[in-house]
Protein backbone atom coordinates (compact mmCIF):
# COMPACT_ATOMS: atom_id res chain seq x y z
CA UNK A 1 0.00 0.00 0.00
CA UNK A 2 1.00 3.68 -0.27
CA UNK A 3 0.51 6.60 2.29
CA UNK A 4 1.39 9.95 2.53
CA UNK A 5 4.73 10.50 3.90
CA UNK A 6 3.41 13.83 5.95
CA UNK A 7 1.17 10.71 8.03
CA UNK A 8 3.80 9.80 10.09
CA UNK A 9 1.28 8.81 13.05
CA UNK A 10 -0.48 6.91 10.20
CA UNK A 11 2.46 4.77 9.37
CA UNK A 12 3.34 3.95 12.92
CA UNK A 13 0.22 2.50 13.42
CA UNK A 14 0.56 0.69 10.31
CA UNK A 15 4.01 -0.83 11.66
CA UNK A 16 1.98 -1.32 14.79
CA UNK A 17 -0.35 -3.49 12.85
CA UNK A 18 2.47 -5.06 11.08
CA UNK A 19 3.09 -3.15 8.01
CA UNK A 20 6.75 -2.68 6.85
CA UNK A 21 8.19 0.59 5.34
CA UNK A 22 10.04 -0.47 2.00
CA UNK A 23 12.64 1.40 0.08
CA UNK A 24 10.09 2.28 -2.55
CA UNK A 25 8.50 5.96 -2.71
CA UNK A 26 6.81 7.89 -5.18
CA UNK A 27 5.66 11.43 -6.49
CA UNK A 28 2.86 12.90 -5.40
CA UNK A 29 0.15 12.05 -8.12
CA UNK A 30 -0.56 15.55 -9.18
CA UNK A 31 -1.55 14.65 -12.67
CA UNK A 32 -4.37 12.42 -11.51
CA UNK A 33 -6.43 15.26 -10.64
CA UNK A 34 -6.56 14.76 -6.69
CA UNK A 35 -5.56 18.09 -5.32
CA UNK A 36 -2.47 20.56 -5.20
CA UNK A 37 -0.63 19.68 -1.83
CA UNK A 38 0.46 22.70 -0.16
CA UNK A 39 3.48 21.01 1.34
CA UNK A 40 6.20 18.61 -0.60
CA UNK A 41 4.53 15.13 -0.43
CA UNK A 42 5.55 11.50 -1.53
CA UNK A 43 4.20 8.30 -1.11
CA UNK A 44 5.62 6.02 1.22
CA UNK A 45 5.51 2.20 -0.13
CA UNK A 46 4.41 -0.46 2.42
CA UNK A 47 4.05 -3.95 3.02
CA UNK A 48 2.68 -6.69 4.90
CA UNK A 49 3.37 -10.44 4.60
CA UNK A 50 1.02 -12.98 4.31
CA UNK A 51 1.35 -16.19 6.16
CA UNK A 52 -0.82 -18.70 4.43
């Protein structure tokens, strides 16, 4: 999944549940028509693994 790197409380409690920060960010998606962020943003990569 991706989240906002500015929601740092938001991915500690993903860690909390488990969730693992990876290497991997990206651009803010301006071109997909969701908004003009009024601070620099990226998208923070995480992941979980599945125990089957």
């Amino acid at each position: 999944m991706f989240v906002l790197d500015a929601r740092t409380e938001l991915i500690q409690y993903y860690e909390r549940c488990g969730y693992s920060k990876t290497a991997c960010t990206e651009s803010y998606p301006i071109h997909a028509n969701v908004g003009q962020p009024l601070i620099d943003l990226k998208l923070q990569h995480m992941t979980k693994s599945v125990i089957k």
